[in-house]
PDB file of N, CA and C in Angstrom:
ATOM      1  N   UNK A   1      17.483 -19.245 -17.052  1.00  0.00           N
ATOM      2  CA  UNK A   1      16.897 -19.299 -15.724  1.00  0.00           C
ATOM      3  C   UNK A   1      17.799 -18.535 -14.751  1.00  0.00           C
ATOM      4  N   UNK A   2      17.077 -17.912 -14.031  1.00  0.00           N
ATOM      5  CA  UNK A   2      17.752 -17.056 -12.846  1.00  0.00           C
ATOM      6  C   UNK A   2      18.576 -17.607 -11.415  1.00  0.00           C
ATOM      7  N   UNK A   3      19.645 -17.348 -11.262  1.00  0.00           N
ATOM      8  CA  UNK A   3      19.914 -18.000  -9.978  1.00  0.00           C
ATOM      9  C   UNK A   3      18.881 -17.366  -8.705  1.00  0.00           C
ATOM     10  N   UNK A   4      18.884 -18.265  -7.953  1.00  0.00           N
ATOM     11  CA  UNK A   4      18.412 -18.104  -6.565  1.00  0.00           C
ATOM     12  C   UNK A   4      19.013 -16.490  -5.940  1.00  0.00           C
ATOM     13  N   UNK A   5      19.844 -16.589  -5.765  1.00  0.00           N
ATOM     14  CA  UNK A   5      20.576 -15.436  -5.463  1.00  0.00           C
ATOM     15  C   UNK A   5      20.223 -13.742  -5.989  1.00  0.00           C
ATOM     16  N   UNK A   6      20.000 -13.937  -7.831  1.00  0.00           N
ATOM     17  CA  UNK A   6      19.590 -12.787  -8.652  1.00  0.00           C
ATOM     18  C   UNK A   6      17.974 -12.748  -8.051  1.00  0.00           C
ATOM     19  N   UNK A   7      17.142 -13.778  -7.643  1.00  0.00           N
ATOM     20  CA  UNK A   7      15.730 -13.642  -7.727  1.00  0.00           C
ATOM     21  C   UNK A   7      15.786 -13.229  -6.255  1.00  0.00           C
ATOM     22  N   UNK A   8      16.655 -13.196  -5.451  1.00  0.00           N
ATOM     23  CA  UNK A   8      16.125 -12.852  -4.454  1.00  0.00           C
ATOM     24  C   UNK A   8      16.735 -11.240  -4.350  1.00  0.00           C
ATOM     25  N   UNK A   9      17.999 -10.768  -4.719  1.00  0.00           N
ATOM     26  CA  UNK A   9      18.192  -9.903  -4.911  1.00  0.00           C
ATOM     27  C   UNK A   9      16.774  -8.618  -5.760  1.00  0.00           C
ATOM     28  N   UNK A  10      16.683  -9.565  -6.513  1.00  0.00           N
ATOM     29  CA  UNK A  10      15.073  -8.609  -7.086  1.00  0.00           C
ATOM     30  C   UNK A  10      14.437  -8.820  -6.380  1.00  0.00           C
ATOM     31  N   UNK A  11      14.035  -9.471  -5.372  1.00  0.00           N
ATOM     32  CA  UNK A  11      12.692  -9.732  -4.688  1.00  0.00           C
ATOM     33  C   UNK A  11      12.820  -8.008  -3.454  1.00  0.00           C
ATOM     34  N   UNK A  12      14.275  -8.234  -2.804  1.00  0.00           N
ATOM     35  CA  UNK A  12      14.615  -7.040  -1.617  1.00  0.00           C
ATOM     36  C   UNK A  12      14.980  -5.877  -2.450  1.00  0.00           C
ATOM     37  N   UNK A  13      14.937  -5.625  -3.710  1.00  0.00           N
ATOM     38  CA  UNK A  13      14.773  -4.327  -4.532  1.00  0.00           C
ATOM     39  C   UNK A  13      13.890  -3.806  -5.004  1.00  0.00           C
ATOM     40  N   UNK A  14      12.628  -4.960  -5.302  1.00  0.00           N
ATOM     41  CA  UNK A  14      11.726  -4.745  -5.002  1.00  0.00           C
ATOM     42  C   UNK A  14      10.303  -4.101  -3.840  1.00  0.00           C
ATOM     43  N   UNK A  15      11.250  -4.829  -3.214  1.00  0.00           N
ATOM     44  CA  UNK A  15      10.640  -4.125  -1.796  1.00  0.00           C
ATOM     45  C   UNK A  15      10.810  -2.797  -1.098  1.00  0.00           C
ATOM     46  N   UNK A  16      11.982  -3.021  -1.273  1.00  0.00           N
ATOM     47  CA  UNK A  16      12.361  -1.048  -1.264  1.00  0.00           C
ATOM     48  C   UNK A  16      11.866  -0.107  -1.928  1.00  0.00           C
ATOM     49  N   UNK A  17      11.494  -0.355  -3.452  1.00  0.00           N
ATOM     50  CA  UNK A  17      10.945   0.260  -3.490  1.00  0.00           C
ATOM     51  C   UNK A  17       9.409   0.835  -3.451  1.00  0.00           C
ATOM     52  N   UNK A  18       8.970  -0.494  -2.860  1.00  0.00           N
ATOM     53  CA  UNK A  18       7.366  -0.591  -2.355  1.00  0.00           C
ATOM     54  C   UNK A  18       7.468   0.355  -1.233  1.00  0.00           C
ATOM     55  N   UNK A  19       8.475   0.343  -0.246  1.00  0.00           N
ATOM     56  CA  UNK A  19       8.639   0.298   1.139  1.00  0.00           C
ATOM     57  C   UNK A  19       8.251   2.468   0.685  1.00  0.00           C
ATOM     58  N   UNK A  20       9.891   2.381   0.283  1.00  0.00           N
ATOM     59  CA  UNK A  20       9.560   4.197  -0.173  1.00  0.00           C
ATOM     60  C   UNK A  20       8.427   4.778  -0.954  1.00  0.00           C
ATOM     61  N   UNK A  21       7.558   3.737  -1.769  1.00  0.00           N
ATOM     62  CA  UNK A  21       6.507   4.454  -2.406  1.00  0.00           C
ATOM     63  C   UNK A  21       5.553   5.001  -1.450  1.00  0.00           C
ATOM     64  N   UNK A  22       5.537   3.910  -0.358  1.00  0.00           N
ATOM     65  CA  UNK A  22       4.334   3.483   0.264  1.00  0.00           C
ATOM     66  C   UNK A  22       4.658   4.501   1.495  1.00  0.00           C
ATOM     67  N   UNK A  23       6.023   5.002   2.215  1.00  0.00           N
ATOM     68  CA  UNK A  23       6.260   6.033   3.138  1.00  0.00           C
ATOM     69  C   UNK A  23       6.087   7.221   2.496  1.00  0.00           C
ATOM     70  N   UNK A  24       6.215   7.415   1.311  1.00  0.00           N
ATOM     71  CA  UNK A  24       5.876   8.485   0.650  1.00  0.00           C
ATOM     72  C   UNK A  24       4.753   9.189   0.684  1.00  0.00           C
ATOM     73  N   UNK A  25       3.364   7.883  -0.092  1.00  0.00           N
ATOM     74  CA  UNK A  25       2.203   8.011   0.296  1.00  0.00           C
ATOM     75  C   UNK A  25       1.914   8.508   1.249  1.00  0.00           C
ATOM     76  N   UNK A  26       2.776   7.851   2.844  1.00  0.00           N
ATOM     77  CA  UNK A  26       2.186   8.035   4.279  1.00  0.00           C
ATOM     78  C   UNK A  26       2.329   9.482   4.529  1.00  0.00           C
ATOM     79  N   UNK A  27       3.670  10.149   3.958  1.00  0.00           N
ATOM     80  CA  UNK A  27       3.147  11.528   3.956  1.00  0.00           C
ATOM     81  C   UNK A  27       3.022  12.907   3.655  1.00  0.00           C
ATOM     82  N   UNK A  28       2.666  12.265   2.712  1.00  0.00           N
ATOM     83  CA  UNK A  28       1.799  13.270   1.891  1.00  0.00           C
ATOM     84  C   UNK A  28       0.387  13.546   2.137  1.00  0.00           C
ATOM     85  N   UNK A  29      -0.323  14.137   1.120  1.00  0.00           N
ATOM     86  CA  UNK A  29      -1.569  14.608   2.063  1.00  0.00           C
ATOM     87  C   UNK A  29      -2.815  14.029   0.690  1.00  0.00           C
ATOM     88  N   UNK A  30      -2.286  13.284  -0.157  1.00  0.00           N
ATOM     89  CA  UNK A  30      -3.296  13.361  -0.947  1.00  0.00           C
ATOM     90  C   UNK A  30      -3.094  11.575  -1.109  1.00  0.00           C
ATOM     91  N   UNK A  31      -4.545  11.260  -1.455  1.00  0.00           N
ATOM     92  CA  UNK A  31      -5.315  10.010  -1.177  1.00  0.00           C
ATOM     93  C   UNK A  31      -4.533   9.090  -3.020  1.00  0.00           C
ATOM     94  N   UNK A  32      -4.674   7.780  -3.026  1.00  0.00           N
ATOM     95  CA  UNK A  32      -4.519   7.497  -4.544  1.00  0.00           C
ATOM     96  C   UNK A  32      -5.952   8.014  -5.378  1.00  0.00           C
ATOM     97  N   UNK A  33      -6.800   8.122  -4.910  1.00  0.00           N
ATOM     98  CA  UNK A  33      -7.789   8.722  -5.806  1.00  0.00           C
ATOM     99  C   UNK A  33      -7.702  10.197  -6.037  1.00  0.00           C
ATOM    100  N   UNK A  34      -7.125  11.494  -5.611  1.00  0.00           N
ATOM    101  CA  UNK A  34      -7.089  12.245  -5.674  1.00  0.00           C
ATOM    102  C   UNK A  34      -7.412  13.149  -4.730  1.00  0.00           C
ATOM    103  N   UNK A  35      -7.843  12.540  -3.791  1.00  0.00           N
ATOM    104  CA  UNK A  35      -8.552  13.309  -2.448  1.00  0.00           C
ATOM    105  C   UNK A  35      -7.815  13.973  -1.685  1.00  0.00           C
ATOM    106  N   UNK A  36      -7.855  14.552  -0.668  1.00  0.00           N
ATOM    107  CA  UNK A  36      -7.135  14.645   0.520  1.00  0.00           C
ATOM    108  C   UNK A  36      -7.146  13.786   1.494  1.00  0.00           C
ATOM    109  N   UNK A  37      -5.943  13.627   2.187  1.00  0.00           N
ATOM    110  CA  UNK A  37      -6.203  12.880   3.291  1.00  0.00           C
ATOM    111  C   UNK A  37      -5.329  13.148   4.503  1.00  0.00           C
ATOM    112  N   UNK A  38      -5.204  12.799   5.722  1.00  0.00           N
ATOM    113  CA  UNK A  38      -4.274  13.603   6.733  1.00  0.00           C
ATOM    114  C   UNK A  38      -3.114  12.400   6.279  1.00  0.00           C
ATOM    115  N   UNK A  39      -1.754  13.597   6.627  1.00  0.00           N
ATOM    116  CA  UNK A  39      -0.768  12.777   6.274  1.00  0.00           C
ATOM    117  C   UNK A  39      -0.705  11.867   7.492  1.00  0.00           C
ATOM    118  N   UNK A  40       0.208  10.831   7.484  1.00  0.00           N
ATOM    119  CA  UNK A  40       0.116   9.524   8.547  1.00  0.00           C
ATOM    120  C   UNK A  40      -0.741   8.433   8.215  1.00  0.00           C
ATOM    121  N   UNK A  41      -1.350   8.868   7.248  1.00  0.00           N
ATOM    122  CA  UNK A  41      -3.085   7.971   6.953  1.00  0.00           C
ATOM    123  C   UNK A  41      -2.859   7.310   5.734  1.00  0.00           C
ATOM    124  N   UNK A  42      -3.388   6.097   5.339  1.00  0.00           N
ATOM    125  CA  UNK A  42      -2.646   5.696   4.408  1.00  0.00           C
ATOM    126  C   UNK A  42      -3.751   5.926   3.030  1.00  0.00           C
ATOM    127  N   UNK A  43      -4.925   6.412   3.306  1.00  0.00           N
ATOM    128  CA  UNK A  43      -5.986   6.326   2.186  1.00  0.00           C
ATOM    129  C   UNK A  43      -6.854   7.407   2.492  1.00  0.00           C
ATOM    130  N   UNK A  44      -7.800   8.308   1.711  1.00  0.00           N
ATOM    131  CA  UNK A  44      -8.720   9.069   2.558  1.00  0.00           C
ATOM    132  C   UNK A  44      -9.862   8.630   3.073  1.00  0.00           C
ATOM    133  N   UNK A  45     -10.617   8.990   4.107  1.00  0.00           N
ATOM    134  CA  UNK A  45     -11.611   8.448   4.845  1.00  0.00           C
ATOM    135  C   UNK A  45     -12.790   7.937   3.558  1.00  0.00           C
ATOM    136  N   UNK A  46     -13.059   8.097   2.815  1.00  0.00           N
ATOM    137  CA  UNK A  46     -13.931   7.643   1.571  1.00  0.00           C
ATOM    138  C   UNK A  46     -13.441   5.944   1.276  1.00  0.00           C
ATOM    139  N   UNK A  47     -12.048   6.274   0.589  1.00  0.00           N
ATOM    140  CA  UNK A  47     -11.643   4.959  -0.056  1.00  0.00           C
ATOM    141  C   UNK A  47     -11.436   4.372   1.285  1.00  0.00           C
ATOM    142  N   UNK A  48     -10.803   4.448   2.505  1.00  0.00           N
ATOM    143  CA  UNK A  48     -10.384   3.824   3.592  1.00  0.00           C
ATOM    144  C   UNK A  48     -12.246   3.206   4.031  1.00  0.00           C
ATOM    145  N   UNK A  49     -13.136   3.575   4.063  1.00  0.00           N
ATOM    146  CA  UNK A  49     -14.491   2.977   4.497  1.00  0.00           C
ATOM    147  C   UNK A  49     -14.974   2.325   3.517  1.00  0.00           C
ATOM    148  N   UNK A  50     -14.497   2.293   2.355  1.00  0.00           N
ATOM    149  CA  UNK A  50     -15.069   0.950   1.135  1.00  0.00           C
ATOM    150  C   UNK A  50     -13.914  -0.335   1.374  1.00  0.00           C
ATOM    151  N   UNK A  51     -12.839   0.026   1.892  1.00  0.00           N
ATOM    152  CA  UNK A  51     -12.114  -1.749   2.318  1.00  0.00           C
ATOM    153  C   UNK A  51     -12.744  -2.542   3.097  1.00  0.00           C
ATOM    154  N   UNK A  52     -12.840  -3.381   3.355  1.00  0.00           N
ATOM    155  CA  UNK A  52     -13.421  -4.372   3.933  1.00  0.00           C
ATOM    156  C   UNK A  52     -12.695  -4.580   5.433  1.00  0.00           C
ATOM    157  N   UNK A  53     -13.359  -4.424   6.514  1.00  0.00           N
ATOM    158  CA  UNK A  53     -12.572  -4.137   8.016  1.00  0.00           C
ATOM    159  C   UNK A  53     -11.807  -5.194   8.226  1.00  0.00           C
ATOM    160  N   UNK A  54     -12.215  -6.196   7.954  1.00  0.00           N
ATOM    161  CA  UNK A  54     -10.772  -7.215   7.996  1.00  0.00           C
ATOM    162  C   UNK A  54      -9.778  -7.083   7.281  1.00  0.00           C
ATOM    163  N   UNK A  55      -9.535  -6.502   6.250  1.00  0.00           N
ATOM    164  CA  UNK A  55      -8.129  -5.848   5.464  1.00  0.00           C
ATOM    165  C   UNK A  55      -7.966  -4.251   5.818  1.00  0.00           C
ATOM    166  N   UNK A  56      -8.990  -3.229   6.454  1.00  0.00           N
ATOM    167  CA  UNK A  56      -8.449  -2.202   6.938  1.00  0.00           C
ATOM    168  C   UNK A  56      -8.274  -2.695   8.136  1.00  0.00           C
ATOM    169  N   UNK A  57      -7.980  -3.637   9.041  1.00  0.00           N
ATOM    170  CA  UNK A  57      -7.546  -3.736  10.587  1.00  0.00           C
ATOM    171  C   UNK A  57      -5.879  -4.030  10.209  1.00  0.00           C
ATOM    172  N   UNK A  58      -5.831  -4.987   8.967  1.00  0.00           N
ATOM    173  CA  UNK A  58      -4.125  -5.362   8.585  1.00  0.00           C
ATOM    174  C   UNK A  58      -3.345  -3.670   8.372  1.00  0.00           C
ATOM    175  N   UNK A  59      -3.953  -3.213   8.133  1.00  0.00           N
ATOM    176  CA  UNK A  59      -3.420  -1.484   8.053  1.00  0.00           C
ATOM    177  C   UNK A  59      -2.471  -0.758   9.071  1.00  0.00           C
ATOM    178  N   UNK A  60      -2.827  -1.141  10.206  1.00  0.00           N
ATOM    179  CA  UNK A  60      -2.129  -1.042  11.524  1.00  0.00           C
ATOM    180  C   UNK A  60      -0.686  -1.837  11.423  1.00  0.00           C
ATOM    181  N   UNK A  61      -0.408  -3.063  10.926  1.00  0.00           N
ATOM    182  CA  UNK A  61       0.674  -3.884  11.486  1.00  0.00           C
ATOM    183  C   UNK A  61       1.719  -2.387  10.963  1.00  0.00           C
ATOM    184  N   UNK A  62       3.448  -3.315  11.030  1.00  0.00           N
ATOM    185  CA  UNK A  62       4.115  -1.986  10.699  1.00  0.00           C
ATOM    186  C   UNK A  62       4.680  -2.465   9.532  1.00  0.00           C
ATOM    187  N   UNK A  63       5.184  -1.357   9.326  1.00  0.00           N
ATOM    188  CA  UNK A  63       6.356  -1.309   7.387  1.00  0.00           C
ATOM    189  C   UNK A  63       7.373  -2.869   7.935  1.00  0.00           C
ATOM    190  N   UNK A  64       7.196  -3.721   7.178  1.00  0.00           N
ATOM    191  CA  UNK A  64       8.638  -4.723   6.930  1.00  0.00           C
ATOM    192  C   UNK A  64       8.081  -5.606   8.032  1.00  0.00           C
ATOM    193  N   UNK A  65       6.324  -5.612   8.579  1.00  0.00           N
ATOM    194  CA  UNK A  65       5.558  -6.692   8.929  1.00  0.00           C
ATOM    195  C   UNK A  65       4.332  -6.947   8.981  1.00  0.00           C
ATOM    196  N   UNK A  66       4.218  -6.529   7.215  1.00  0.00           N
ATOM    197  CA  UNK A  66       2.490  -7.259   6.846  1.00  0.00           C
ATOM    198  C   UNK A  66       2.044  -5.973   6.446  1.00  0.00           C
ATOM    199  N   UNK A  67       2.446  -4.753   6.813  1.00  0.00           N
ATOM    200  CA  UNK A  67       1.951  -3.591   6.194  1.00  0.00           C
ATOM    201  C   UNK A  67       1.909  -3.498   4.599  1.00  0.00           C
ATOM    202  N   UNK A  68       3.247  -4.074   4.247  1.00  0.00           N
ATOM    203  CA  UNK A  68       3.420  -4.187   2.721  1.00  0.00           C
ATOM    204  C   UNK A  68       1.854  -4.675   1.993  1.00  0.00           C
ATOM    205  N   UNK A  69       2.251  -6.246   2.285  1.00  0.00           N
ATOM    206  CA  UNK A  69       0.698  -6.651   1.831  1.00  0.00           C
ATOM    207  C   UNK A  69      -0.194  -6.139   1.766  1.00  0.00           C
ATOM    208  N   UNK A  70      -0.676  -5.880   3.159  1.00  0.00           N
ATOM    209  CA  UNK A  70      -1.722  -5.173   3.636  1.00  0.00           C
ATOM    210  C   UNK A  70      -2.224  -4.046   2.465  1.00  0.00           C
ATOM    211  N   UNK A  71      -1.251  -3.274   2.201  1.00  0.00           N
ATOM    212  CA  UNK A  71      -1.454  -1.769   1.426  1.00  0.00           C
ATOM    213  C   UNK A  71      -1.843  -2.552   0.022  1.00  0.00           C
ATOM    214  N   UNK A  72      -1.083  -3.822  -0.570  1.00  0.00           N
ATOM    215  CA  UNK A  72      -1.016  -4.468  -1.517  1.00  0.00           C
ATOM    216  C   UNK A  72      -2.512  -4.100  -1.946  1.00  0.00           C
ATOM    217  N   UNK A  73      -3.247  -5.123  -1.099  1.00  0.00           N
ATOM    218  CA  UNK A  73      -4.328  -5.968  -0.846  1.00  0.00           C
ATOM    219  C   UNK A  73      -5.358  -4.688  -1.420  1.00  0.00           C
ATOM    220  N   UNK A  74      -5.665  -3.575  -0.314  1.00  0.00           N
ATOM    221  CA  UNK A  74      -6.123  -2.546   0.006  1.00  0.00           C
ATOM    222  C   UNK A  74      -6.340  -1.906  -1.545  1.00  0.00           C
ATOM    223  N   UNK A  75      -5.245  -1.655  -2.256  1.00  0.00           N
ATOM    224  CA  UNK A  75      -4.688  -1.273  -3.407  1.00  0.00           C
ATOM    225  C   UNK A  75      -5.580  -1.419  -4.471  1.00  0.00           C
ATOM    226  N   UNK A  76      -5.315  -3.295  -4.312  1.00  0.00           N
ATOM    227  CA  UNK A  76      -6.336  -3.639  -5.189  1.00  0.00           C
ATOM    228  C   UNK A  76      -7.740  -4.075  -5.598  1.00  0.00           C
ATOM    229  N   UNK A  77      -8.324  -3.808  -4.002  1.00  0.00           N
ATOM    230  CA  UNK A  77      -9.610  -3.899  -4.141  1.00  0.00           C
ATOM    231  C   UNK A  77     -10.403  -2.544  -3.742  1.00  0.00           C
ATOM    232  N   UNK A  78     -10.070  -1.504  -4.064  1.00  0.00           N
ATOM    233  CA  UNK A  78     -10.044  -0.289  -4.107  1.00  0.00           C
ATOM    234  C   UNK A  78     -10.086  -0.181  -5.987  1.00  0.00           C
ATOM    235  N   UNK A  79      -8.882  -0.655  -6.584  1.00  0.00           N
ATOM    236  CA  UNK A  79      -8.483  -0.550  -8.290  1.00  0.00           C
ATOM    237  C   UNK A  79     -10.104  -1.245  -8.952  1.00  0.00           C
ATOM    238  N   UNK A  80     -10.285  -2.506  -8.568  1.00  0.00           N
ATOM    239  CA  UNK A  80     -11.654  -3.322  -8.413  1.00  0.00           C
ATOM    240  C   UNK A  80     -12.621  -2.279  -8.655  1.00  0.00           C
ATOM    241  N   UNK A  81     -12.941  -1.590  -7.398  1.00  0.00           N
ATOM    242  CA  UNK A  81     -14.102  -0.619  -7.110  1.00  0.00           C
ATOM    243  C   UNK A  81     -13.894   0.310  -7.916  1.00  0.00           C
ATOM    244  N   UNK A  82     -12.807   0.737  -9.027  1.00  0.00           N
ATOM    245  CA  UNK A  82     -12.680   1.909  -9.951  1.00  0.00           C
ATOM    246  C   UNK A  82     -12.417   2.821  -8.964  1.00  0.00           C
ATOM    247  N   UNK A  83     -12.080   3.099  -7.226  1.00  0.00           N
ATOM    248  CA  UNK A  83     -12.587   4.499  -6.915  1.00  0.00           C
ATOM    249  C   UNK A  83     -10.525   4.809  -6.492  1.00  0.00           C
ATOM    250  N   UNK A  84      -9.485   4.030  -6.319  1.00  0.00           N
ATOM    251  CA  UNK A  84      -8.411   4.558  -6.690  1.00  0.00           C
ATOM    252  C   UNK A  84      -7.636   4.358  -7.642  1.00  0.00           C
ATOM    253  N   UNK A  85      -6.563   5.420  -7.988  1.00  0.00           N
ATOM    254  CA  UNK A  85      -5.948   4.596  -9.628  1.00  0.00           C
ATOM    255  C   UNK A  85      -4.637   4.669  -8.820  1.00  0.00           C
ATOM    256  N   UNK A  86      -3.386   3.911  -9.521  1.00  0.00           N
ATOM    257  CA  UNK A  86      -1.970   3.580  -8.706  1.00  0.00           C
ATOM    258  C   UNK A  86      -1.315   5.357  -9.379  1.00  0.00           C
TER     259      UNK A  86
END
């Protein structure tokens, strides 16, 4: 069993590297499905209008408050719909 300490250490190494995947994404210019999209944007206007507006409004908060999730969320009910792959 893991100490408290090691699990949380993975938990904030974890996150980092969510944090950089996910600024990465922000800018670049291409969508997880393959599309284009303007950089700053976190999905292209296609996959971004199949989320559901109460999880594209969480889209707005910022990196390191709820954005994480948010993209989580987005992620996977997008993966659901077959229309992005990770």
């Amino acid at each position: 069993m893991q100490s408290e300490a090691v699990q949380k250490a993975k938990s904030e190494l974890d996150a980092m590297v969510d944090r950089k995947t996910i600024v990465a994404e922000l800018r670049g210019d291409r969508c997880r499905c393959g599309s284009t999209k303007a950089r700053g944007q976190t999905f292209c206007r296609t996959c971004y209008f199949l989320i559901p507006p109460s999880t594209r409004k969480r889209l707005y908060e910022r990196i390191g408050e709820g954005y994480e999730g948010a993209y989580r969320e987005c992620c996977d009910y997008l993966d659901e719909k077959g229309k992005a792959k990770p």
